[in-house]
N, C-alpha and C. Protein backbone atom coordinates (compact mmCIF):
# COMPACT_ATOMS: atom_id res chain seq x y z
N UNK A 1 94.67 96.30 121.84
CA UNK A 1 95.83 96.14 120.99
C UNK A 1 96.15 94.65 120.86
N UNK A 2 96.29 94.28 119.68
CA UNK A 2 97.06 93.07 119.56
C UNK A 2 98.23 92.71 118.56
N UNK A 3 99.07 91.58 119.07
CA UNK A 3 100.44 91.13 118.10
C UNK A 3 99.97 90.87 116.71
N UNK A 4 100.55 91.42 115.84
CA UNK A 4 100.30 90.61 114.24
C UNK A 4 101.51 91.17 113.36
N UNK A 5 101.77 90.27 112.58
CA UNK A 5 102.97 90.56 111.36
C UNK A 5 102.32 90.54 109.97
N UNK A 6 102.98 91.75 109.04
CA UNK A 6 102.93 91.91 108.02
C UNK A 6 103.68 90.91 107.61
N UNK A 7 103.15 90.10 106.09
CA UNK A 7 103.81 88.95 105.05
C UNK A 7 103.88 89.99 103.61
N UNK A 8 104.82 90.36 103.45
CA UNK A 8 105.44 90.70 102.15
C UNK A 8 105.42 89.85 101.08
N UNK A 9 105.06 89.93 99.55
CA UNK A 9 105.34 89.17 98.60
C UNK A 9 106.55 88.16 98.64
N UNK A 10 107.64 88.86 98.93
CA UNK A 10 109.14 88.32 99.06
C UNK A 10 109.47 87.81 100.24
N UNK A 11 107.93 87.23 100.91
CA UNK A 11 108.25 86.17 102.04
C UNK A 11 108.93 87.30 103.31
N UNK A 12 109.17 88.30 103.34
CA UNK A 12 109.71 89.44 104.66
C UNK A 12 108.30 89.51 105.58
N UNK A 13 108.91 89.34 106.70
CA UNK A 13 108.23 89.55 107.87
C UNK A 13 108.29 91.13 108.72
N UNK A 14 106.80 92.09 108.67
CA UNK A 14 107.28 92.66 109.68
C UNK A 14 106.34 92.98 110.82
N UNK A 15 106.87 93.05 111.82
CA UNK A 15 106.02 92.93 113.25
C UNK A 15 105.19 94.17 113.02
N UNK A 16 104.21 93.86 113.99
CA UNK A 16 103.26 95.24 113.94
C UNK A 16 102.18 95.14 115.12
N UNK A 17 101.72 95.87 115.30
CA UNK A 17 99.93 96.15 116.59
C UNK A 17 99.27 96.37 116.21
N UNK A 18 97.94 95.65 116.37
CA UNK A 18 96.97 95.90 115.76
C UNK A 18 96.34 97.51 116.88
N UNK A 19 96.03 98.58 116.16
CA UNK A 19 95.76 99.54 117.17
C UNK A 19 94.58 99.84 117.24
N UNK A 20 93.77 99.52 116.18
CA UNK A 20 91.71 99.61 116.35
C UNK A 20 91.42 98.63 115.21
N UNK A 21 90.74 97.83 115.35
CA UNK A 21 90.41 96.87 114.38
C UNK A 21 88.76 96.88 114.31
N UNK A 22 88.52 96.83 112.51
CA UNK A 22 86.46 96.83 112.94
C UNK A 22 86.83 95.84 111.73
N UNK A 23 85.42 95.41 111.45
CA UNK A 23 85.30 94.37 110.41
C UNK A 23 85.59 94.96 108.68
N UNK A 24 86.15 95.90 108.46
CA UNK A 24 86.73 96.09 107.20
C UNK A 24 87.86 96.57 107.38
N UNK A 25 88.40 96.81 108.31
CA UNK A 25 90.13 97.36 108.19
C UNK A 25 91.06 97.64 109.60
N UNK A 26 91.88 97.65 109.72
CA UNK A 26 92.85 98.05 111.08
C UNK A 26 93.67 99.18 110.88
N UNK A 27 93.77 100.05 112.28
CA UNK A 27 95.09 101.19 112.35
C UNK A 27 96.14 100.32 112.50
N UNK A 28 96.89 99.99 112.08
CA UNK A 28 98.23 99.26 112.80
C UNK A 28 100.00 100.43 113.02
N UNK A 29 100.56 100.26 113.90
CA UNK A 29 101.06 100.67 114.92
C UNK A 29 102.66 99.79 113.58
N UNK A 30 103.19 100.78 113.42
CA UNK A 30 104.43 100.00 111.91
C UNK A 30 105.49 100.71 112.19
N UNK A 31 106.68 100.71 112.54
CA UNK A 31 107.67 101.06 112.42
C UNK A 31 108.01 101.95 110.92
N UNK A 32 108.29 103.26 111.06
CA UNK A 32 108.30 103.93 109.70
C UNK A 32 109.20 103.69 109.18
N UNK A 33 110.25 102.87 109.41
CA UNK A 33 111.79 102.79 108.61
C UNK A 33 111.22 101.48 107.38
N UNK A 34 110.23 100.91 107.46
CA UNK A 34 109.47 99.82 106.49
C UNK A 34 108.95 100.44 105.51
N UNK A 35 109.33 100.28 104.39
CA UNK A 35 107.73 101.02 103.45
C UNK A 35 107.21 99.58 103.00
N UNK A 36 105.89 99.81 103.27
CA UNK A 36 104.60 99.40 103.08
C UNK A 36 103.67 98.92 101.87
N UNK A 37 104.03 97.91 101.25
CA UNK A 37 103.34 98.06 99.53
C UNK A 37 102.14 98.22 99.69
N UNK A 38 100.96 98.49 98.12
CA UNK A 38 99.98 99.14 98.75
C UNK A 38 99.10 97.69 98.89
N UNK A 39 99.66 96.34 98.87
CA UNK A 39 99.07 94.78 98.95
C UNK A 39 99.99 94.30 99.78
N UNK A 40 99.28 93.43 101.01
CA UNK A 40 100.37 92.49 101.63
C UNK A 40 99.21 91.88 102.30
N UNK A 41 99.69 90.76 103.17
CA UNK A 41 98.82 89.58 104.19
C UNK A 41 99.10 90.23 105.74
N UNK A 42 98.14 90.46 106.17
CA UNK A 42 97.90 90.30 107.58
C UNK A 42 97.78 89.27 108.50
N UNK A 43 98.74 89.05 109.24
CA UNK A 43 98.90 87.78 110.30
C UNK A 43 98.77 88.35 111.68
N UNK A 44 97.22 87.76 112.04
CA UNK A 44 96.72 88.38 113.25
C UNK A 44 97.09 87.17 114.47
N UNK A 45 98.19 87.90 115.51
CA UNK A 45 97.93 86.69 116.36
C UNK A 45 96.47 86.09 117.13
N UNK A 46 96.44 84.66 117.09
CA UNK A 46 95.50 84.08 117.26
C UNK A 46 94.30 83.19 116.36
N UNK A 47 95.14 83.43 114.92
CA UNK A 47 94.57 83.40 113.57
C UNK A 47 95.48 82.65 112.88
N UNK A 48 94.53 81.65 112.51
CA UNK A 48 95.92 80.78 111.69
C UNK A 48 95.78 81.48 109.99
N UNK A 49 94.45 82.18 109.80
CA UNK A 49 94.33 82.63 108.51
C UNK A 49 95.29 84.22 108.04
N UNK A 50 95.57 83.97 107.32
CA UNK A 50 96.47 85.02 107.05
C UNK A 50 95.05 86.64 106.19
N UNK A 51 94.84 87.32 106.25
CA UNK A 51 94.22 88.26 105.79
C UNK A 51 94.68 89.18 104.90
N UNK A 52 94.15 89.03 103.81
CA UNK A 52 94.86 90.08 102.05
C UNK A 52 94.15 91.61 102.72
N UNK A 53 95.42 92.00 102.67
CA UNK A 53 95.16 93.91 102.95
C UNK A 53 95.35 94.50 102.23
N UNK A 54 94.37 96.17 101.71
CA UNK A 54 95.07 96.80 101.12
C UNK A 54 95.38 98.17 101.63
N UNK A 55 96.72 98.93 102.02
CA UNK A 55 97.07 100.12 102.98
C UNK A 55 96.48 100.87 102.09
N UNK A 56 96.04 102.04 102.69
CA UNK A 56 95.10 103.05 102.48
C UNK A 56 95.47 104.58 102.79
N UNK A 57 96.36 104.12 103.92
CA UNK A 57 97.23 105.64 104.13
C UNK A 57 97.97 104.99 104.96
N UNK A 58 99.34 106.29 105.33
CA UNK A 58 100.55 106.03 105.87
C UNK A 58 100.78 107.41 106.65
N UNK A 59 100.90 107.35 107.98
CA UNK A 59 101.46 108.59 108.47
C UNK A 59 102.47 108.29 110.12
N UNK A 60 103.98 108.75 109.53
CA UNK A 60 104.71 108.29 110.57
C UNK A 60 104.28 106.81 110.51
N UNK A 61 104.49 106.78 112.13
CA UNK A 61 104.58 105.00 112.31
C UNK A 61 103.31 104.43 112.54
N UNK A 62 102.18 105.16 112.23
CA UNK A 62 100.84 104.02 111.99
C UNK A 62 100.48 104.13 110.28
N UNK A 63 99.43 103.01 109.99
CA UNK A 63 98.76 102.89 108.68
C UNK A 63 97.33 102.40 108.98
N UNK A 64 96.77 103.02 107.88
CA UNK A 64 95.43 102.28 107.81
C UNK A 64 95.38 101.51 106.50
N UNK A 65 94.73 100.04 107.13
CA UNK A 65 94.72 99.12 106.02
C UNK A 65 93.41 98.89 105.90
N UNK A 66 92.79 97.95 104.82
CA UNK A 66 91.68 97.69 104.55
C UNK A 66 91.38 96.27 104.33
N UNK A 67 90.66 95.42 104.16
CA UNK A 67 90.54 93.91 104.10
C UNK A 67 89.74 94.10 102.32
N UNK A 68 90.57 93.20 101.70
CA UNK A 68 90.30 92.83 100.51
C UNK A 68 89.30 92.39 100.42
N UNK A 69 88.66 92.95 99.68
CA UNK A 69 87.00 92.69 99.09
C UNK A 69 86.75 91.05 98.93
N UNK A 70 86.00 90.26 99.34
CA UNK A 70 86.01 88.35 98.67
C UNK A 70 87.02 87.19 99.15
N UNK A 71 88.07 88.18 100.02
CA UNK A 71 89.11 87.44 100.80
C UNK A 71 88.77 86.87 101.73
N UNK A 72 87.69 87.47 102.38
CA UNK A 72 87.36 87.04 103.55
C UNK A 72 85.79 87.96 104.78
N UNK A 73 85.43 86.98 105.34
CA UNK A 73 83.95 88.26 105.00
C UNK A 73 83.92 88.04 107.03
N UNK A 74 83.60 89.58 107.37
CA UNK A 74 83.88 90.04 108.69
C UNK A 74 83.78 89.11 109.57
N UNK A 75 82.69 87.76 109.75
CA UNK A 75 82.85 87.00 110.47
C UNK A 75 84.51 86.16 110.55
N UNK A 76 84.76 86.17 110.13
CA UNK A 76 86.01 85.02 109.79
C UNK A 76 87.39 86.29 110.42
N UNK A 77 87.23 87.83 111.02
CA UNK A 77 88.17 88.50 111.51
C UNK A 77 87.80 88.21 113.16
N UNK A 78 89.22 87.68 113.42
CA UNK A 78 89.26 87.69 115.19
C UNK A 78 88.59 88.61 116.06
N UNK A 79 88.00 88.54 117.04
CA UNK A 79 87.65 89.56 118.00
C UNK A 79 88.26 90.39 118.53
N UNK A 80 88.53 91.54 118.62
CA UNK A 80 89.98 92.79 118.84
C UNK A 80 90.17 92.26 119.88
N UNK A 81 89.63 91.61 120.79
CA UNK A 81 90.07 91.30 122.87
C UNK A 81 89.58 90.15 122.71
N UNK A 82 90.04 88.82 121.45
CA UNK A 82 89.85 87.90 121.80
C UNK A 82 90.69 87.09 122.51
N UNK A 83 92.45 88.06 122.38
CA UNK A 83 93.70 87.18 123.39
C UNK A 83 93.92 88.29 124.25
N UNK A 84 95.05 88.15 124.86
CA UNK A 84 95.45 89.11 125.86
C UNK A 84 96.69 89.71 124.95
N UNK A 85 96.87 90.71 125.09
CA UNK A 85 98.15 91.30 124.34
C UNK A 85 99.88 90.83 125.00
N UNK A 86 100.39 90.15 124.42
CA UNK A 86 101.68 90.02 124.97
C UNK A 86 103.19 91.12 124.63
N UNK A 87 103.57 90.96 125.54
CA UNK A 87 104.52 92.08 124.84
C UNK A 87 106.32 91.00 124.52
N UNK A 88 105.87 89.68 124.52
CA UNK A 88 107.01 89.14 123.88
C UNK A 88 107.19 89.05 122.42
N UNK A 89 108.44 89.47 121.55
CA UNK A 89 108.57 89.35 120.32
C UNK A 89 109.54 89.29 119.85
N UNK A 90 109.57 88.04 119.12
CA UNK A 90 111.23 87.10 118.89
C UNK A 90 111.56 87.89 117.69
N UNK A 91 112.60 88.01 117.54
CA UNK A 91 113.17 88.67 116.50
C UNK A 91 113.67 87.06 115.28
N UNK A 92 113.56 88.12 113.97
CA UNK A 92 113.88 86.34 112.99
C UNK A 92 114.97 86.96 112.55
């Protein structure tokens, strides 16, 4: 598992876990009170690159997203256990 925040068009931040990550898409772990557009940026901690997603399904509080085709090509996605998972998270 690791820390990462959803980037909304309208600049909104929302926290999230990465819960299985492979080189075309992540389960992420989302609070269901958010809805989810079906485009947003993935901010993986440990990654200064932000990643164009597109959600793919929604059930309860996980989603599956997908990595935008030409955005970015599997080498350039972090290693799922490349940090240690922290469980600190500042609220904005």
């Amino acid at each position: 598992m690791r820390l990462a925040h959803i980037t909304l068009s309208d600049g909104e931040v929302i926290h999230c876990v990465i819960r299985d990550l492979s080189v075309s898409g992540a389960k992420l772990a989302v609070a269901r009170r958010y809805a989810l557009p079906e485009h947003f940026d993935l901010n993986i901690s440990g990654s200064d690159l932000p990643f164009p997603m597109r959600r793919v399904w929604r059930r309860g509080d996980f989603a599956g997203v997908m990595l935008v085709c030409g955005s970015a090509t599997p080498r350039e996605l972090p290693k799922p256990d490349a940090s240690p998972l922290t469980t600190e998270v500042t609220a904005e």
